[in-house]
C-alpha atoms as a PDB file:
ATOM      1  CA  UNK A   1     -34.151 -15.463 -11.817  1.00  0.00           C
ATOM      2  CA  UNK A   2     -30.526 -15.266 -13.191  1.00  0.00           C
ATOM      3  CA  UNK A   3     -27.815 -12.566 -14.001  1.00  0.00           C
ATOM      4  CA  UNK A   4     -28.860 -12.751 -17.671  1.00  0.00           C
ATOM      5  CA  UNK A   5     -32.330 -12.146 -16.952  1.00  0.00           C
ATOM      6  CA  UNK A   6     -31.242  -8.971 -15.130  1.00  0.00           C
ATOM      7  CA  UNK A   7     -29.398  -8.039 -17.850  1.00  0.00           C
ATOM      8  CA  UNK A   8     -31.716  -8.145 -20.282  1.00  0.00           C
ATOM      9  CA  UNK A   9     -34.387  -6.280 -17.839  1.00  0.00           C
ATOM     10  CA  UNK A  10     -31.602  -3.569 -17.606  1.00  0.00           C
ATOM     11  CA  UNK A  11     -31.105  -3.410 -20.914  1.00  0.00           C
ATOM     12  CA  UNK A  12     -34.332  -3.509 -21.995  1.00  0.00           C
ATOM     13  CA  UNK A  13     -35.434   0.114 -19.427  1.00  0.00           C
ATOM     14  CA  UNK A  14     -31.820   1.615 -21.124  1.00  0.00           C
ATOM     15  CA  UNK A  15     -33.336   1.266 -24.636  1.00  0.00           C
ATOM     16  CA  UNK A  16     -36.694   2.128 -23.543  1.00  0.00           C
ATOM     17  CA  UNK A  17     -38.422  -1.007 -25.490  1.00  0.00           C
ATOM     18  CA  UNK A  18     -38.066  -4.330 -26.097  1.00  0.00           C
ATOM     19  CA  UNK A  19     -37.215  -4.098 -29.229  1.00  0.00           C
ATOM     20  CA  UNK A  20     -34.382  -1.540 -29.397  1.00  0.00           C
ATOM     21  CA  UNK A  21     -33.159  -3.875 -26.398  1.00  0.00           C
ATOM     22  CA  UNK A  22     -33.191  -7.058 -28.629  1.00  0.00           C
ATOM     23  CA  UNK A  23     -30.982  -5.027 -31.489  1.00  0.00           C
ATOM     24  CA  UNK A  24     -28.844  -4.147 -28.893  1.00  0.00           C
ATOM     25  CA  UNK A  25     -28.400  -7.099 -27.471  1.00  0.00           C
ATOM     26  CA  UNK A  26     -28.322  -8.757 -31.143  1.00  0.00           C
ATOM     27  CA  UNK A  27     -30.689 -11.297 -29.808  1.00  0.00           C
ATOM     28  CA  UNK A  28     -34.155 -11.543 -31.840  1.00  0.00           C
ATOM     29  CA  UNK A  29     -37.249  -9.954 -29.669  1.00  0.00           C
ATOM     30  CA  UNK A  30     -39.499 -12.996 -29.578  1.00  0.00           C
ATOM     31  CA  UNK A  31     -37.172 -14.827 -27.056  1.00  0.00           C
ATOM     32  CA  UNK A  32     -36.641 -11.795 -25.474  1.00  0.00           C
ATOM     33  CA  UNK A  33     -39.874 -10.815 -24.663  1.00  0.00           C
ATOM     34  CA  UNK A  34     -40.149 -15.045 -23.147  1.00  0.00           C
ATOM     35  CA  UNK A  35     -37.757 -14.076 -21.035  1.00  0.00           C
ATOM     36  CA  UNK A  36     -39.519 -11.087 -19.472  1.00  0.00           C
ATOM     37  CA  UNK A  37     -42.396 -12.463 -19.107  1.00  0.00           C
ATOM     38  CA  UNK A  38     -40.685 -15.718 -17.399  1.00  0.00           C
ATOM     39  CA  UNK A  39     -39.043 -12.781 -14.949  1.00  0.00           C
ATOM     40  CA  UNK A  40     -41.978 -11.561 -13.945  1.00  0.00           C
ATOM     41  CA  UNK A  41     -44.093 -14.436 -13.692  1.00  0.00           C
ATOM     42  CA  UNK A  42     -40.876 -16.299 -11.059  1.00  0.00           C
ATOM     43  CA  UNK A  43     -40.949 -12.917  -9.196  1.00  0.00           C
ATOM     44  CA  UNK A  44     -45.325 -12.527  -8.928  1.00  0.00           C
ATOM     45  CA  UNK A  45     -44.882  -8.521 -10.464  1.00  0.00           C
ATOM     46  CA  UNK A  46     -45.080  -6.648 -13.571  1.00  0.00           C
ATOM     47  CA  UNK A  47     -42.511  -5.011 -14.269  1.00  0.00           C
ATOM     48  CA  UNK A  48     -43.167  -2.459 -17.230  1.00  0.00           C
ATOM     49  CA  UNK A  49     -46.092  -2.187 -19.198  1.00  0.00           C
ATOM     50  CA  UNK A  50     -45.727  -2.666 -23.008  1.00  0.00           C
ATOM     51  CA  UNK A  51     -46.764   0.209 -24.827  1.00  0.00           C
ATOM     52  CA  UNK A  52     -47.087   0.216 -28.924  1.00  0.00           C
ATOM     53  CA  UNK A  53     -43.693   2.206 -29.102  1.00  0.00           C
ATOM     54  CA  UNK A  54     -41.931   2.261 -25.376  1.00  0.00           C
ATOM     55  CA  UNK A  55     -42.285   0.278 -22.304  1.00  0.00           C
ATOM     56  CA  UNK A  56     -43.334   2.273 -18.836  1.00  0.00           C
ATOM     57  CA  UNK A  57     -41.680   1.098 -15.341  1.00  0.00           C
ATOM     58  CA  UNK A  58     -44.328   0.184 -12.536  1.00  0.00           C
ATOM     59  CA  UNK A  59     -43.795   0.834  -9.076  1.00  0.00           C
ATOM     60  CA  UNK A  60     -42.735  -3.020  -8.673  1.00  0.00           C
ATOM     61  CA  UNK A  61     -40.030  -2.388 -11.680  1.00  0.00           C
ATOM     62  CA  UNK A  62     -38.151   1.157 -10.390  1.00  0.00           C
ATOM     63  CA  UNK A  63     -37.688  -1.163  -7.186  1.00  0.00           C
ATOM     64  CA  UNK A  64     -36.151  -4.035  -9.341  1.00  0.00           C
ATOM     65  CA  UNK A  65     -34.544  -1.939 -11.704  1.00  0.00           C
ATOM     66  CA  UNK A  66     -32.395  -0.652  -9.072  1.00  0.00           C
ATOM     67  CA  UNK A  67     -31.606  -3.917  -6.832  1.00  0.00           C
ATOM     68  CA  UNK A  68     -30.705  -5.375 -10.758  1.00  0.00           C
ATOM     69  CA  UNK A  69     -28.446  -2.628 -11.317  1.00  0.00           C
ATOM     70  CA  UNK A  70     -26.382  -3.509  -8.104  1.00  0.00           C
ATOM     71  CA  UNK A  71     -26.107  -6.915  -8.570  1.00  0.00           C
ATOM     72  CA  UNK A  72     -24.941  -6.619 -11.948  1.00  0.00           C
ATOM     73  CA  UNK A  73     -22.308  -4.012 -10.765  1.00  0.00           C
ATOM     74  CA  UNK A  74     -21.363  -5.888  -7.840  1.00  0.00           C
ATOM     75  CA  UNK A  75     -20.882  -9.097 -10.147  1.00  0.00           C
ATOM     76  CA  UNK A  76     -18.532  -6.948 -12.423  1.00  0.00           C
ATOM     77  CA  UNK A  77     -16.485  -5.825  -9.615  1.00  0.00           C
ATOM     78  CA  UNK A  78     -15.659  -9.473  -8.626  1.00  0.00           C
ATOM     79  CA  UNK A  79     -15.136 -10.763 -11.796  1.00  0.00           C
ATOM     80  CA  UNK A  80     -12.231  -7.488 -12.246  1.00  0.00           C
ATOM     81  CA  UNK A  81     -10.902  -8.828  -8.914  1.00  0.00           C
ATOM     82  CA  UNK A  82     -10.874 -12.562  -9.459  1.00  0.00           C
ATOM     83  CA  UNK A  83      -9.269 -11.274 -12.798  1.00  0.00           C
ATOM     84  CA  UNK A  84      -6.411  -9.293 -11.221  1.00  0.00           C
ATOM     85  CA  UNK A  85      -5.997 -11.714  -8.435  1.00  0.00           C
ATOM     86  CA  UNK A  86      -5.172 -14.201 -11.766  1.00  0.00           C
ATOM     87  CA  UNK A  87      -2.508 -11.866 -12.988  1.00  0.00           C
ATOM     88  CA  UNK A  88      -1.161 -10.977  -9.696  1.00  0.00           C
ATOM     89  CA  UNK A  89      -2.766  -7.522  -8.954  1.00  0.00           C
ATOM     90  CA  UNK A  90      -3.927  -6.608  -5.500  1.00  0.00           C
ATOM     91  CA  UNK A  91      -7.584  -5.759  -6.684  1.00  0.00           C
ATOM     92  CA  UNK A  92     -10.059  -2.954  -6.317  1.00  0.00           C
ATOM     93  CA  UNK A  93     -11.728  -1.620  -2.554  1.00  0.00           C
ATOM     94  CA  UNK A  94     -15.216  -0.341  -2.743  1.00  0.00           C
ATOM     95  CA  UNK A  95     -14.803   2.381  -0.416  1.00  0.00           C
ATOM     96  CA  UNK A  96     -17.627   4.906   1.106  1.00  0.00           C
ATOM     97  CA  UNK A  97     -16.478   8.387   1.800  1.00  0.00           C
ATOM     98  CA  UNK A  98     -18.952  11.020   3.542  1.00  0.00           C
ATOM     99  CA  UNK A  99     -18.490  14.422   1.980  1.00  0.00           C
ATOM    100  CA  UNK A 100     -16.847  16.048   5.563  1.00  0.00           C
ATOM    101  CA  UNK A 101     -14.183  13.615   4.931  1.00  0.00           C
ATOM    102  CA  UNK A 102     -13.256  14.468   1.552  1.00  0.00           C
ATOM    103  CA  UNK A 103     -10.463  16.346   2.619  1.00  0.00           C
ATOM    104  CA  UNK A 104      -6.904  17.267   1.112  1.00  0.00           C
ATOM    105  CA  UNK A 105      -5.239  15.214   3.910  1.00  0.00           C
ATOM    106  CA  UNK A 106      -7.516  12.159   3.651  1.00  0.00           C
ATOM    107  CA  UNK A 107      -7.061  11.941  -0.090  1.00  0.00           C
ATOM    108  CA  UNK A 108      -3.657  12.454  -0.128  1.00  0.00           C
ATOM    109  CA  UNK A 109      -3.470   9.734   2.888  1.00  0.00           C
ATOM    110  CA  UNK A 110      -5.305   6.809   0.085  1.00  0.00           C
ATOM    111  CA  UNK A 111      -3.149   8.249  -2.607  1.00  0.00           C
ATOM    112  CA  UNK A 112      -0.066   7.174  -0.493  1.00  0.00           C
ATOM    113  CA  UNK A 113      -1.426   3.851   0.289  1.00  0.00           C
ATOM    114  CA  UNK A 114      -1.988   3.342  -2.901  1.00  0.00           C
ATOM    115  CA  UNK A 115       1.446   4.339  -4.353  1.00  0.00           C
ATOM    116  CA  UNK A 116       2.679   1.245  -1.761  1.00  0.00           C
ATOM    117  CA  UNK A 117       0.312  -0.989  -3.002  1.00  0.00           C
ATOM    118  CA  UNK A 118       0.640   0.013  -7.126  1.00  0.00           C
ATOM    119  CA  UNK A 119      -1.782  -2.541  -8.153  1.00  0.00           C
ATOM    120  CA  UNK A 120      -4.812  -1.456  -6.289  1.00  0.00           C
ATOM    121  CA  UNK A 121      -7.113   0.217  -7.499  1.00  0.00           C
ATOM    122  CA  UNK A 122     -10.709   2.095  -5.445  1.00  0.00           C
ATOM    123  CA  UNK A 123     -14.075   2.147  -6.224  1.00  0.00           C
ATOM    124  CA  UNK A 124     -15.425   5.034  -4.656  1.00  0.00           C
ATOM    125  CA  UNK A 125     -19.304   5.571  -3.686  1.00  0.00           C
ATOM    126  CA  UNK A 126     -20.445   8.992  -1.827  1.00  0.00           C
ATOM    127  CA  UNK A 127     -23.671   9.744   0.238  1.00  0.00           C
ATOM    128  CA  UNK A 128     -24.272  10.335   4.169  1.00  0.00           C
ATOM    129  CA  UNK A 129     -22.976   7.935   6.997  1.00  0.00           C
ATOM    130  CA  UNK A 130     -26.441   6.335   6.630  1.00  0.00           C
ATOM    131  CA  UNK A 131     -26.795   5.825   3.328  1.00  0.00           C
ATOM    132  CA  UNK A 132     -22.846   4.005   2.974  1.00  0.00           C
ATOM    133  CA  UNK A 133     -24.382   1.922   5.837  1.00  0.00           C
ATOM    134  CA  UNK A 134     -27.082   0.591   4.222  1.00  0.00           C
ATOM    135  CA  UNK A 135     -24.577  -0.334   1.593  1.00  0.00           C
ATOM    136  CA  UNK A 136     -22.620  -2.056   3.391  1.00  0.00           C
ATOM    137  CA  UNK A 137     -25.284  -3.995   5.372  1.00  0.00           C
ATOM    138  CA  UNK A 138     -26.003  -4.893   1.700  1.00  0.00           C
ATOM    139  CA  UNK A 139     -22.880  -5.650   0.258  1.00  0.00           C
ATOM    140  CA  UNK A 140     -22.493  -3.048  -2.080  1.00  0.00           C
ATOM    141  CA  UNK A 141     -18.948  -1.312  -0.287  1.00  0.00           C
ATOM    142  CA  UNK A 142     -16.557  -3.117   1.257  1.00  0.00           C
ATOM    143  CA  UNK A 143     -15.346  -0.394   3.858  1.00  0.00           C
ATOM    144  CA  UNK A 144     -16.594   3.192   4.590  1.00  0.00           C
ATOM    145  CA  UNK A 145     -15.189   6.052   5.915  1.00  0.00           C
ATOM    146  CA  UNK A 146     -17.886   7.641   8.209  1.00  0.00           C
ATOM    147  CA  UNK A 147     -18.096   9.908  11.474  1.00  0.00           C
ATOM    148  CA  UNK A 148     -19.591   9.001  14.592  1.00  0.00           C
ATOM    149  CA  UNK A 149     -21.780   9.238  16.318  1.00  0.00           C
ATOM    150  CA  UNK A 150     -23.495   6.328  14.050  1.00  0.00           C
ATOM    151  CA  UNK A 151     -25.147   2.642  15.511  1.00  0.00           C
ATOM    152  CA  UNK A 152     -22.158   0.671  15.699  1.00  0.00           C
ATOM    153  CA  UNK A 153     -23.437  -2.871  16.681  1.00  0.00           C
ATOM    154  CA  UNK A 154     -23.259  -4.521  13.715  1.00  0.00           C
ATOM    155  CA  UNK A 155     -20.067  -3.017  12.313  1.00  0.00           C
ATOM    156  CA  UNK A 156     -15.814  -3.358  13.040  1.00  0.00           C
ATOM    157  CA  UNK A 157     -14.858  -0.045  13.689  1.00  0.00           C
ATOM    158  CA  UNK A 158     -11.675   1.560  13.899  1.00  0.00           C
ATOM    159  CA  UNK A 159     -11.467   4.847  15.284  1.00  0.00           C
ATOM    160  CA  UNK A 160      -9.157   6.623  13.667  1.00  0.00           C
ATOM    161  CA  UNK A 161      -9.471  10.467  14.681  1.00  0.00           C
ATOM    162  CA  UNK A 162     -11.226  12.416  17.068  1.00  0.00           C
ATOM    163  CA  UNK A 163     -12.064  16.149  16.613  1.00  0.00           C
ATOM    164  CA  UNK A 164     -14.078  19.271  17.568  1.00  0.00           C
ATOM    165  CA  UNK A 165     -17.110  20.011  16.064  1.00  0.00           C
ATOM    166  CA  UNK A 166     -17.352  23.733  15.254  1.00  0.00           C
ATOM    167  CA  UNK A 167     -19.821  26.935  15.172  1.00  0.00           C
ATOM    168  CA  UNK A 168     -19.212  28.537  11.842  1.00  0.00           C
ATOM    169  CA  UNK A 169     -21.073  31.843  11.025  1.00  0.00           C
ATOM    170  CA  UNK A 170     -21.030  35.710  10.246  1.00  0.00           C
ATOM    171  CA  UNK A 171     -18.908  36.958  13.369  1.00  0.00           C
ATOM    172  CA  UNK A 172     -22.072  38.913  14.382  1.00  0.00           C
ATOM    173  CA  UNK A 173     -23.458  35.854  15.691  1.00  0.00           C
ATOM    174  CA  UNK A 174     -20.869  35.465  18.214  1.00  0.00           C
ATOM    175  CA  UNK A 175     -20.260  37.906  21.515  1.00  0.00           C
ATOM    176  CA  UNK A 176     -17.079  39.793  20.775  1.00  0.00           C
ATOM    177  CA  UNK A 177     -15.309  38.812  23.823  1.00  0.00           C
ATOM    178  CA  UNK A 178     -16.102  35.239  23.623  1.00  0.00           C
ATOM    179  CA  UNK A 179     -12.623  34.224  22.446  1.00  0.00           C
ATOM    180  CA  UNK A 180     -11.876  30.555  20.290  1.00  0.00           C
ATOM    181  CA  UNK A 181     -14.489  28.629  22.347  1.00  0.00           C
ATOM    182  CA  UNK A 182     -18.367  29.028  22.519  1.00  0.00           C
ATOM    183  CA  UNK A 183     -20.095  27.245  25.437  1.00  0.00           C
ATOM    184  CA  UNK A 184     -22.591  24.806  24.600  1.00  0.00           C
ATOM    185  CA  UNK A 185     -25.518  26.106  26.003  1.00  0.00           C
ATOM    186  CA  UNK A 186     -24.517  29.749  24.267  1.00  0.00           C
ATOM    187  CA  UNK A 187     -25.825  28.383  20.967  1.00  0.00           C
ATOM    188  CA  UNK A 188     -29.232  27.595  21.778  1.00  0.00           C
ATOM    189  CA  UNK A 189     -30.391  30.888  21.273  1.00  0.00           C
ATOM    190  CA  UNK A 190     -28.260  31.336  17.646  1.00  0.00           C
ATOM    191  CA  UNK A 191     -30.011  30.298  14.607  1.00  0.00           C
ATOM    192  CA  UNK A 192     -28.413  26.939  14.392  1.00  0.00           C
ATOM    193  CA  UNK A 193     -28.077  25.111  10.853  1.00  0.00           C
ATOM    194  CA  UNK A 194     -27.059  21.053  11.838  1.00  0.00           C
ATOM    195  CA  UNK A 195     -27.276  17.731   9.999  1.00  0.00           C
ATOM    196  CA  UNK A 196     -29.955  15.180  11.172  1.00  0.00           C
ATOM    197  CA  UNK A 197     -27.618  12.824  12.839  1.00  0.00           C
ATOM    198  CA  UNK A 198     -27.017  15.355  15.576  1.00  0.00           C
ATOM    199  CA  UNK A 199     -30.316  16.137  15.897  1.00  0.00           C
ATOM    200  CA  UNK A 200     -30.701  13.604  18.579  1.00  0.00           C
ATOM    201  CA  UNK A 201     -27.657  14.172  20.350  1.00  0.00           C
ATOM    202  CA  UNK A 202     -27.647  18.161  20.893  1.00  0.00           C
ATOM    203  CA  UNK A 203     -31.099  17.343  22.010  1.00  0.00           C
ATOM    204  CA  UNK A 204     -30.086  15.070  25.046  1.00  0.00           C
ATOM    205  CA  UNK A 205     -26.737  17.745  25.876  1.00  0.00           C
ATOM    206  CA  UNK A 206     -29.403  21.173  25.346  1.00  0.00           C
ATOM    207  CA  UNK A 207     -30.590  22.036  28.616  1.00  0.00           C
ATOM    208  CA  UNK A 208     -34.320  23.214  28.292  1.00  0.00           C
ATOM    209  CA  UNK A 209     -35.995  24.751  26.448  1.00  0.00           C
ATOM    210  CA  UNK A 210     -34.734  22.972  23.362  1.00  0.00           C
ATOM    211  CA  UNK A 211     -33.534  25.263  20.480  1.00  0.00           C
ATOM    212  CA  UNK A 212     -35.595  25.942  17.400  1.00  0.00           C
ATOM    213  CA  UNK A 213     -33.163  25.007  14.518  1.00  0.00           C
ATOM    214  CA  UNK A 214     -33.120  27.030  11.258  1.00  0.00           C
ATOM    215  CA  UNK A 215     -32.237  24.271   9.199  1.00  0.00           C
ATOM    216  CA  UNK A 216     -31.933  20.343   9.063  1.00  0.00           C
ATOM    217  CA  UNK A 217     -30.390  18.923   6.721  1.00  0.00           C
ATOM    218  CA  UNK A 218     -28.138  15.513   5.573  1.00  0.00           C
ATOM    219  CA  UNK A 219     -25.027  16.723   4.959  1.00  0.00           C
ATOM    220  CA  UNK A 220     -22.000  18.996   6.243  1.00  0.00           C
ATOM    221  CA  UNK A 221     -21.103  21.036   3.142  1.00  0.00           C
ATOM    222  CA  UNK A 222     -24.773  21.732   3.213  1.00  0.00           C
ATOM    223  CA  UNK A 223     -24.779  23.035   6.614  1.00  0.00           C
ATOM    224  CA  UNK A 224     -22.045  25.543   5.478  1.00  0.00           C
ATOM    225  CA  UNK A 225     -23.246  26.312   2.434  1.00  0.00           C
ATOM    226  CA  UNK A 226     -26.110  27.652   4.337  1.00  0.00           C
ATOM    227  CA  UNK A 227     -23.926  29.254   6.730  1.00  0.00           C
ATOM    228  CA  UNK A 228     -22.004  31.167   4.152  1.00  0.00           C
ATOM    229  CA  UNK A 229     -25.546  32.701   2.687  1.00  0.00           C
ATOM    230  CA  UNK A 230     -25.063  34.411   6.354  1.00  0.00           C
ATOM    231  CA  UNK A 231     -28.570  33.177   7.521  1.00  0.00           C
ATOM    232  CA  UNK A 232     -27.066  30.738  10.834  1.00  0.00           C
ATOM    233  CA  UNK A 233     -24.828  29.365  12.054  1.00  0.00           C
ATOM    234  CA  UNK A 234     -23.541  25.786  11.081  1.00  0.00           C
ATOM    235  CA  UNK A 235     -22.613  22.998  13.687  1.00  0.00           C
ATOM    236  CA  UNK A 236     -19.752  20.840  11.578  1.00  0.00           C
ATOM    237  CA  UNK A 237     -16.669  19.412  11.929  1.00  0.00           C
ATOM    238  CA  UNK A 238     -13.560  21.097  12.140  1.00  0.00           C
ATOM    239  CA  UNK A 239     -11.707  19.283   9.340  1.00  0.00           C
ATOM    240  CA  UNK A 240     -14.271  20.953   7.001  1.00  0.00           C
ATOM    241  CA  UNK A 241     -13.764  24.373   7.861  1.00  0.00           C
ATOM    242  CA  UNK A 242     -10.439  24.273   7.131  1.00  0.00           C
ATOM    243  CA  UNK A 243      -9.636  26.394   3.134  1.00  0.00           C
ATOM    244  CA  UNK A 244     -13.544  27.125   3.055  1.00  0.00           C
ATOM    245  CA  UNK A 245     -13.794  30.332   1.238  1.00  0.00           C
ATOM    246  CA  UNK A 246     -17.317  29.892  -0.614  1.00  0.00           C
ATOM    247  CA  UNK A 247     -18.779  32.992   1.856  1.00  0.00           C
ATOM    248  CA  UNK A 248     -19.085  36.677   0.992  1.00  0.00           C
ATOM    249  CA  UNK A 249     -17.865  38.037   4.353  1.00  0.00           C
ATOM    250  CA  UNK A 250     -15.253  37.018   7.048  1.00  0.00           C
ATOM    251  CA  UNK A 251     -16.429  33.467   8.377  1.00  0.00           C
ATOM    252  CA  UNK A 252     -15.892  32.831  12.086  1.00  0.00           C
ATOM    253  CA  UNK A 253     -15.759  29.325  13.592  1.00  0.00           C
ATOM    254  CA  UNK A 254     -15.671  28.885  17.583  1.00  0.00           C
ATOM    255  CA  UNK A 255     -14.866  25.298  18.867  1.00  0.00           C
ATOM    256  CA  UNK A 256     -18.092  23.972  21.208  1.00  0.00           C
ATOM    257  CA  UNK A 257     -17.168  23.593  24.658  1.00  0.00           C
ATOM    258  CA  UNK A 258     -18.369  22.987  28.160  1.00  0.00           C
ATOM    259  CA  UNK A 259     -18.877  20.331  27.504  1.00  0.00           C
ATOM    260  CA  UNK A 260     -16.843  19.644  23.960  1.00  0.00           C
ATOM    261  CA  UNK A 261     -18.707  18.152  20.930  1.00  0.00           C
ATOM    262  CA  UNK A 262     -16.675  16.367  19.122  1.00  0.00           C
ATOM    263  CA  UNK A 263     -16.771  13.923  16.521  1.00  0.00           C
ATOM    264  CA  UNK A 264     -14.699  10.931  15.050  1.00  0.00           C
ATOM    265  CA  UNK A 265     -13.982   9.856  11.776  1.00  0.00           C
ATOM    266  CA  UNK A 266     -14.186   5.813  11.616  1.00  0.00           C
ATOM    267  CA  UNK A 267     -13.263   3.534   9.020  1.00  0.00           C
ATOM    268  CA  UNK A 268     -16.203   0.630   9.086  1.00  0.00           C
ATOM    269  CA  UNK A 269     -16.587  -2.624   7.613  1.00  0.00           C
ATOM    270  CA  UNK A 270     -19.349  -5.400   8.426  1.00  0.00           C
ATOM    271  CA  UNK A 271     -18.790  -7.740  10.758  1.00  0.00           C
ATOM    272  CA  UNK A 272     -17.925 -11.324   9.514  1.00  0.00           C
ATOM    273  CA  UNK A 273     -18.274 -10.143   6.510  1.00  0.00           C
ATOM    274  CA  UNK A 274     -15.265 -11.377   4.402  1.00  0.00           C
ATOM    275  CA  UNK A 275     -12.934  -9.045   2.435  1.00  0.00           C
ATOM    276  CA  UNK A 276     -10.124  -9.353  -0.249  1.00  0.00           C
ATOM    277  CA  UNK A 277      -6.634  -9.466   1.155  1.00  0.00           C
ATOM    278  CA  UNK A 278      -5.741  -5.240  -0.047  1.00  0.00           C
ATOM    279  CA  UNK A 279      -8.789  -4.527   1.454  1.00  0.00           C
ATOM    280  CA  UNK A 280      -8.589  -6.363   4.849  1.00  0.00           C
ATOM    281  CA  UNK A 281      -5.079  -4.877   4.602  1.00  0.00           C
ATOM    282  CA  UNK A 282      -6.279  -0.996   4.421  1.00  0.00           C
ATOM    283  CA  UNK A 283      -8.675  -1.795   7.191  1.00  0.00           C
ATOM    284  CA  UNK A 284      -6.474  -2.923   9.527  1.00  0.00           C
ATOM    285  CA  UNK A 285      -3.443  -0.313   8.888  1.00  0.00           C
ATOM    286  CA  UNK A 286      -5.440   2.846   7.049  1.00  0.00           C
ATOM    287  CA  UNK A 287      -4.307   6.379   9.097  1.00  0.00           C
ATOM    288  CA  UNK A 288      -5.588   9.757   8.763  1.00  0.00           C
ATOM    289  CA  UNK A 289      -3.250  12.608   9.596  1.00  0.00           C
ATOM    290  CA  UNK A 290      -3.710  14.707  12.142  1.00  0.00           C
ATOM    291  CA  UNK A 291      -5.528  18.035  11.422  1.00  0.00           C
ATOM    292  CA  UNK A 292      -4.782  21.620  12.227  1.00  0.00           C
ATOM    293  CA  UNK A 293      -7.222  23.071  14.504  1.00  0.00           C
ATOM    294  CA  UNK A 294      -8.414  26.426  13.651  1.00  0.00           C
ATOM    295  CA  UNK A 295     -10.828  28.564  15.271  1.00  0.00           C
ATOM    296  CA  UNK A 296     -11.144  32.455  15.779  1.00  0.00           C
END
């Protein structure tokens, strides 16, 4: 199995059939098709089966189609950077960004690195803190930024910001006279709206019974999105809250106390793995500004 064999395969699923592959490729089918069936005979699958007009994906194909895809993007990047390194740019970071720390201040934080360093250039991919780590287990990011809490054995972490998580809902949800902080323990009977990776941990910190939550899901904008439809009340980080204006009605958010939840945003790599000289640069000196902390 070689690069060109995975780009041919690739090429071959874009086009939907061999042949439409082999004009695009401007390569004649017969040798083509060879090199297909040499694929899949070195790998023990089938990949597609031939049909009179189109080719169909098996199971055993989807999988490959998608490692191939990878690879062949991952051996584009490094070419660009062995190409830049040539003519004296810095290079491109394949950075992971969770949505709740897509913020103004973050961004503007990466633009300013990058105004230093005018030759770099990012590469960014998006999806939960689980998802970036599987990528960069991997090898298809070089650093992500994530939040804790996360499994942190096989990773360098720095730690680069530590913050309340908040309560967000209708104010109706809340006692009137509870002021900018809502005891733990207060929200178990609220109809709570949190992402899976806290799941676990409000679970240990709930005393009994455990709460009954409205909704589980994978992501923080989620969790307020759902909290703006006015149906819970959404357990995210404060950073988020900040300029959200997507509900109908006055949104109220109430820091968790006694005892404080909080959460920190990390910037990850994998350890021993090896990484370009920009990027073992914004690892080691990367900030994120202090936020604002707003509750009410």
């Amino acid at each position: 199995m070689n690069l060109k064999q995975m780009e041919y395969f690739t090429a071959i699923v874009g086009e939907g059939s061999i042949s439409g592959a082999a004009r695009s490729l401007h390569i004649s089918q017969p040798p083509l098709s060879a090199q297909m069936r040499q694929l899949e005979e070195e790998l023990g699958v089938t990949l597609f089966d031939r049909g009179s007009r189109a080719i169909r994906l098996t199971e055993a194909g989807r999988l490959f189609y998608n490692r191939a895809v990878s690879i062949l993007e991952m051996t584009k990047a490094a070419r660009k950077e062995l190409k830049q390194l040539e003519d004296g740019l810095l290079g491109t970071l394949r950075l992971g960004m969770i949505s709740s720390v897509e913020t103004q201040g973050i961004i503007t934080s990466i633009a300013s690195f990058r105004r230093r360093y005018p030759g770099m250039s990012f590469r960014i991919s998006e999806g939960n803190t689980y998802q970036l780590l599987d990528k960069l287990t991997t090898g298809q990011i070089d650093a992500a930024l994530v939040r804790t809490p996360f499994p942190e054995e096989s990773f360098d972490c720095r730690y680069l910001t530590e913050e309340p998580m908040l309560a967000v809902g209708r104010a109706d949800f809340f006692p009137a006279d509870c002021g900018p902080k809502l005891p733990l323990k207060d929200l178990a009977a609220l109809p709570l709206i949190i992402y899976r990776r806290w799941e676990s941990v409000l679970g240990r910190m709930f005393p009994h019974p455990q709460p009954e939550y409205l909704c589980v899901n994978d992501d923080a904008r989620t969790s307020l999105m759902w909290a703006a439809s006015g149906v819970g009340v959404a357990v995210v980080p404060a950073s988020i809250v900040n300029g959200w204006q997507s509900a109908p009605f006055p949104m109220t958010a109430k820091i968790i106390s006694s005892p404080p939840l909080t959460s920190t945003i990390a910037l990850v790599k994998l350890k021993n793995a090896g990484l370009s000289a920009v990027g073992q640069h914004f690892f080691q000196s990367f900030q994120v500004p202090e936020h604002g902390e707003s509750a009410g």
